[in-house]
Protein backbone atom coordinates (compact mmCIF):
# COMPACT_ATOMS: atom_id res chain seq x y z
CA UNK A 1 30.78 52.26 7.67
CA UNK A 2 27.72 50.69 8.29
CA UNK A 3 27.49 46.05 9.00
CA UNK A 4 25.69 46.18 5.54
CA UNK A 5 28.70 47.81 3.98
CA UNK A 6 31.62 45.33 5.52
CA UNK A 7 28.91 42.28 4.39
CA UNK A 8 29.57 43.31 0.84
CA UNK A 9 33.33 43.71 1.33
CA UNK A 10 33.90 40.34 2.88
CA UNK A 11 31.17 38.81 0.09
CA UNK A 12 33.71 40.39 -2.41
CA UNK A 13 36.86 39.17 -1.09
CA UNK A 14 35.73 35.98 -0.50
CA UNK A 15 34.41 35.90 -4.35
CA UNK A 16 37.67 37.22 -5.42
CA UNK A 17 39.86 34.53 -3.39
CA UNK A 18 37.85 32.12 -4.87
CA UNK A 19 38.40 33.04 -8.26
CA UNK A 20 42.10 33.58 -7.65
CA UNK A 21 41.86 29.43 -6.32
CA UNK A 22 40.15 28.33 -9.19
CA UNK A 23 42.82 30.07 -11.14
CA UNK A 24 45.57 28.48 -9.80
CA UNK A 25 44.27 25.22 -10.17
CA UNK A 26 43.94 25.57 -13.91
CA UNK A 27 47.52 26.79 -14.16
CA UNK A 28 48.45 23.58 -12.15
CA UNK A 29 46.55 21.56 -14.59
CA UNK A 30 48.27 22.80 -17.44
CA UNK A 31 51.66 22.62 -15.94
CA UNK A 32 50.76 18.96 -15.67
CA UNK A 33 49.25 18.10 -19.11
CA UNK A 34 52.65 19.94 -20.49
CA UNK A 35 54.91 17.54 -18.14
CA UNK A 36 53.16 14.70 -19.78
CA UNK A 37 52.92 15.77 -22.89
CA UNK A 38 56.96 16.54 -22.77
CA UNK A 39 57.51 13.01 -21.27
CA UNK A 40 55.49 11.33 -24.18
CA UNK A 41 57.83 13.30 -26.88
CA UNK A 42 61.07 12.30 -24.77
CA UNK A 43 60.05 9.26 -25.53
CA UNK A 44 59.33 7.85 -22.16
CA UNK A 45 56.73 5.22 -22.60
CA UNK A 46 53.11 5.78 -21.43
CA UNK A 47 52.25 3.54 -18.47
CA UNK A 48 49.36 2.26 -17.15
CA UNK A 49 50.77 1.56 -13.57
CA UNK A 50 48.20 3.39 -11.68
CA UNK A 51 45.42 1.59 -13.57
CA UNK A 52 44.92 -1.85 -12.45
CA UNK A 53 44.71 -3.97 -15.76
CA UNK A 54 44.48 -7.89 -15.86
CA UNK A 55 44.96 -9.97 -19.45
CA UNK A 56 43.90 -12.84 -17.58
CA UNK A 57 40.82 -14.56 -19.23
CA UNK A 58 37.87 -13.61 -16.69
CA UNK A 59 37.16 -16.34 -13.98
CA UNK A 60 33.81 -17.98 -15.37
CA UNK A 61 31.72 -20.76 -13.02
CA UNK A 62 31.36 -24.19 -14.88
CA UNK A 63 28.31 -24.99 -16.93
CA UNK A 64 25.07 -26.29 -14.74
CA UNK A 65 23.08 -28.76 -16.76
CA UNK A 66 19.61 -26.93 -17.14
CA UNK A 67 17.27 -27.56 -14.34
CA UNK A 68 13.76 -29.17 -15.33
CA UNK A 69 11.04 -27.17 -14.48
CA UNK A 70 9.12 -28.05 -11.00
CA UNK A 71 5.93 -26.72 -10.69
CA UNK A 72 5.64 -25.51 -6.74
CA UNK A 73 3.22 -27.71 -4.63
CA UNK A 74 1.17 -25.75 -2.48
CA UNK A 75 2.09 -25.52 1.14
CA UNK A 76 -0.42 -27.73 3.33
CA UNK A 77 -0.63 -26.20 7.13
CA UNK A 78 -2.36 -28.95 9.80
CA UNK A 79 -2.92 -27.90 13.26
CA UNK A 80 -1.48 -29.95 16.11
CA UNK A 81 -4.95 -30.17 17.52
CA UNK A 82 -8.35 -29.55 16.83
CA UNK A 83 -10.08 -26.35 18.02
CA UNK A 84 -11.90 -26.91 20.94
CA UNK A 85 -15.16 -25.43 21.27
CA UNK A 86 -14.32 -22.58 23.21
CA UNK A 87 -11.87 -21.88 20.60
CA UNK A 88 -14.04 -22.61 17.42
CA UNK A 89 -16.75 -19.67 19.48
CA UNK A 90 -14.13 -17.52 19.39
CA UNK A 91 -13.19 -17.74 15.99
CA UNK A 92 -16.24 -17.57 14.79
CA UNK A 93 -17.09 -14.08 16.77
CA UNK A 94 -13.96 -12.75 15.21
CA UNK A 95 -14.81 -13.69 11.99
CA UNK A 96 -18.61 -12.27 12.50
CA UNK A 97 -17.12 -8.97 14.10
CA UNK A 98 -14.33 -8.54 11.14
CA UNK A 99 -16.76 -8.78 8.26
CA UNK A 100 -19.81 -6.69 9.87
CA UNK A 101 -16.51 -4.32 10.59
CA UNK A 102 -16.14 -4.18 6.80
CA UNK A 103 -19.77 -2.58 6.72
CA UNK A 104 -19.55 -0.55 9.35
CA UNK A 105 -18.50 2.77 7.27
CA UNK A 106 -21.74 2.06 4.67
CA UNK A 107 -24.05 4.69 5.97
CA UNK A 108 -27.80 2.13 6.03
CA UNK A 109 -25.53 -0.03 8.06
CA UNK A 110 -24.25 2.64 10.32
CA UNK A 111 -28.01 3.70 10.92
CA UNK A 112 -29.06 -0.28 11.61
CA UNK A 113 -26.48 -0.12 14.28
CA UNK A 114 -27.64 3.13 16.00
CA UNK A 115 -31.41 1.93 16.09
CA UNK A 116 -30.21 -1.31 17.41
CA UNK A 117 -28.12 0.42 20.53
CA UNK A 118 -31.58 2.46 20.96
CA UNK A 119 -33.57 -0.51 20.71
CA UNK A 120 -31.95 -2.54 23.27
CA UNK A 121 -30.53 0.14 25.46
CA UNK A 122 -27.43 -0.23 24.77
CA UNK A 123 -26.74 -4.18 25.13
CA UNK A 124 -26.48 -4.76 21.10
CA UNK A 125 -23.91 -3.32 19.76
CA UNK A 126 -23.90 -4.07 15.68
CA UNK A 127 -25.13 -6.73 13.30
CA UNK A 128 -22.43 -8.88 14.90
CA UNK A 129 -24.12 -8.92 18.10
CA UNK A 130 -26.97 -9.79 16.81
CA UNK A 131 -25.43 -12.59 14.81
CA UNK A 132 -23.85 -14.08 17.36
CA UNK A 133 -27.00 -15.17 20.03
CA UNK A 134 -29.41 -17.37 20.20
CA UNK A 135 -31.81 -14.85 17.64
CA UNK A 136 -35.09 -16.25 17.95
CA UNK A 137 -34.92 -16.98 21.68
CA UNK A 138 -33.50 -12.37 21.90
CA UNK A 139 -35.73 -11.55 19.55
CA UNK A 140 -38.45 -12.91 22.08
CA UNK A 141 -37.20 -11.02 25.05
CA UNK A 142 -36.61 -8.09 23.02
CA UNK A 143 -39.80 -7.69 20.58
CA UNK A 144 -38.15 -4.05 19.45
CA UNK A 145 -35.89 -5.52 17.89
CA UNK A 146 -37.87 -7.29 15.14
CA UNK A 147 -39.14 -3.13 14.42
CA UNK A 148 -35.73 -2.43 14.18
CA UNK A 149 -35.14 -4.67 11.61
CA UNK A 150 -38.40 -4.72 9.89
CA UNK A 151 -38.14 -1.06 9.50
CA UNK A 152 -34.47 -1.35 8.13
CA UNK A 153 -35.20 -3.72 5.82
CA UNK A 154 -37.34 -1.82 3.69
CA UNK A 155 -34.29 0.44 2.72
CA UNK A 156 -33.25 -1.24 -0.27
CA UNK A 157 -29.48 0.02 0.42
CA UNK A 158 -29.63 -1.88 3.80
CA UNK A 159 -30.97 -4.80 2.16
CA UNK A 160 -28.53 -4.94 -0.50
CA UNK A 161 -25.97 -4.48 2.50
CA UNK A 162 -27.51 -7.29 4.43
CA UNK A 163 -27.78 -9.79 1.18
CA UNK A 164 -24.13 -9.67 0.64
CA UNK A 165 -23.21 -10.33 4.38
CA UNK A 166 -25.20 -12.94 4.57
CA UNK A 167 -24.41 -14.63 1.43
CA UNK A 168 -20.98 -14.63 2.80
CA UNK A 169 -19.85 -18.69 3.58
CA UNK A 170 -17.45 -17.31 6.40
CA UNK A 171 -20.49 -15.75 8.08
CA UNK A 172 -23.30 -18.79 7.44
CA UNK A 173 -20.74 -20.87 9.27
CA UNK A 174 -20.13 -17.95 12.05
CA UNK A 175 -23.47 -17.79 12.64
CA UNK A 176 -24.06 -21.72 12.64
CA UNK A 177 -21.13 -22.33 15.27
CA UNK A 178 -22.44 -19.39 17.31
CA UNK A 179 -26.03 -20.22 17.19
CA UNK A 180 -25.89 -24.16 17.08
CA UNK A 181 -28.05 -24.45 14.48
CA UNK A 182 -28.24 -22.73 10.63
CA UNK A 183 -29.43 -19.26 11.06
CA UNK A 184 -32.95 -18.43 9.51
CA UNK A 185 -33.32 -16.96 5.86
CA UNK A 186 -34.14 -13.42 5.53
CA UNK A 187 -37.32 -11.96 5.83
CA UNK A 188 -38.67 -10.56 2.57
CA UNK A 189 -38.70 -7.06 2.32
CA UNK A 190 -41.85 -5.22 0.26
CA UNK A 191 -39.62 -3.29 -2.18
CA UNK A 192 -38.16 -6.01 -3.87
C-alpha cells in the first residue's frame, strides 16, 4: 500500500474514534439527567449548593450630596526665567523652519527653494533661510537673489503660498526677533 493509502486509514480511524467519544459522552449525559431526574421523584430536595446564592440586601455606598458644578479654570504655565536672547533666536528659527516645513511639499514652494540653492550656491537653503538674516543687507551681497524672487513671485500659486506664510503672527514675530527690526511688506506682484 502506498503513504496516500495509510493517510486515509489513519484519517478514518481517527474520525471514527472521535465519533465513538462524542458518543459516549452523550450516553454519560443522559445517565446523569436520569440520576437527577430519579433523585427529584425520590423526593430528595433540589439544592443549590454548588451555586453560590446570597439573600443578603446588596452592599450599597451612602448617598453623596450632589456636587455643584465647577467650571475648570484654565491652566496658567510661567517660566522660571525669561528667555534670554540666545534662546528667544533660537526659538524663533524653529518656529520659522517648522512653518516654511509645512510648505515645503507645495510644489511653487519646492521650486522657490531649488532656485534659491542655485542662486546662492548652495548657502540658502529655503524660505526660512532667507527669513532668518539680515534681508536687505543679503539681498545686497547677493543681487540674484532679488531675480529669484521677482521671478517667483509672478506665479500666482507661489504668491498665494507666500501671502499665507507671511500673514502668519508666529512668523512676523520670527522674522522680527531674527532680523531686529519688522520685516518689509511684500513686493507687489503684476498678476494681481
Amino acid at each position: 500500500m502506498s503513504k496516500t493509502s495509510y493517510t486515509l486509514i489513519g484519517l478514518m480511524v481517527a474520525a471514527l474514534l472521535y465519533m465513538g467519544a462524542a458518543r459516549l459522552y452523550e450516553k454519560w449525559e443522559q445517565r446523569i439527567e436520569a440520576q437527577n431526574a430519579a433523585a427529584l421523584v425520590d423526593g430528595e430536595p433540589f439544592s443549590f449548593q454548588h451555586i453560590p446564592v446570597s439573600m443578603a440586601a446588596p452592599q450599597t455606598e451612602p448617598m453623596q450630596p450632589p456636587v455643584k458644578y465647577q467650571r475648570a479654570l484654565p491652566e496658567i504655565y510661567l517660566e522660571d526665567a525669561p528667555l534670554s536672547e540666545e534662546q528667544k533666536d533660537q526659538q524663533a528659527q524653529d518656529t520659522l523652519a517648522s512653518i516654511v516645513e509645512d510648505f515645503k511639499a507645495d510644489p511653487a514652494v519646492a521650486q522657490f527653494n531649488k532656485d534659491l540653492q542655485t542662486a546662492t550656491q548652495g548657502n540658502m537653503q529655503n524660505l526660512a533661510d532667507l527669513s532668518s538674516q539680515n534681508l536687505a543687507q543679503f539681498v545686497q551681497q547677493n543681487p540674484q537673489i532679488r531675480e529669484v524672487v521677482q521671478k517667483h513671485l509672478n506665479n500666482k500659486d507661489f504668491a498665494a503660498k507666500i501671502n499665507e506664510i507671511f500673514s502668519n503672527p508666529q512668523f512676523q514675530q520670527s522674522v522680527e526677533q531674527l532680523q531686529g527690526r519688522s520685516h518689509p511688506p511684500l513686493p507687489a506682484t503684476q498678476n494681481q
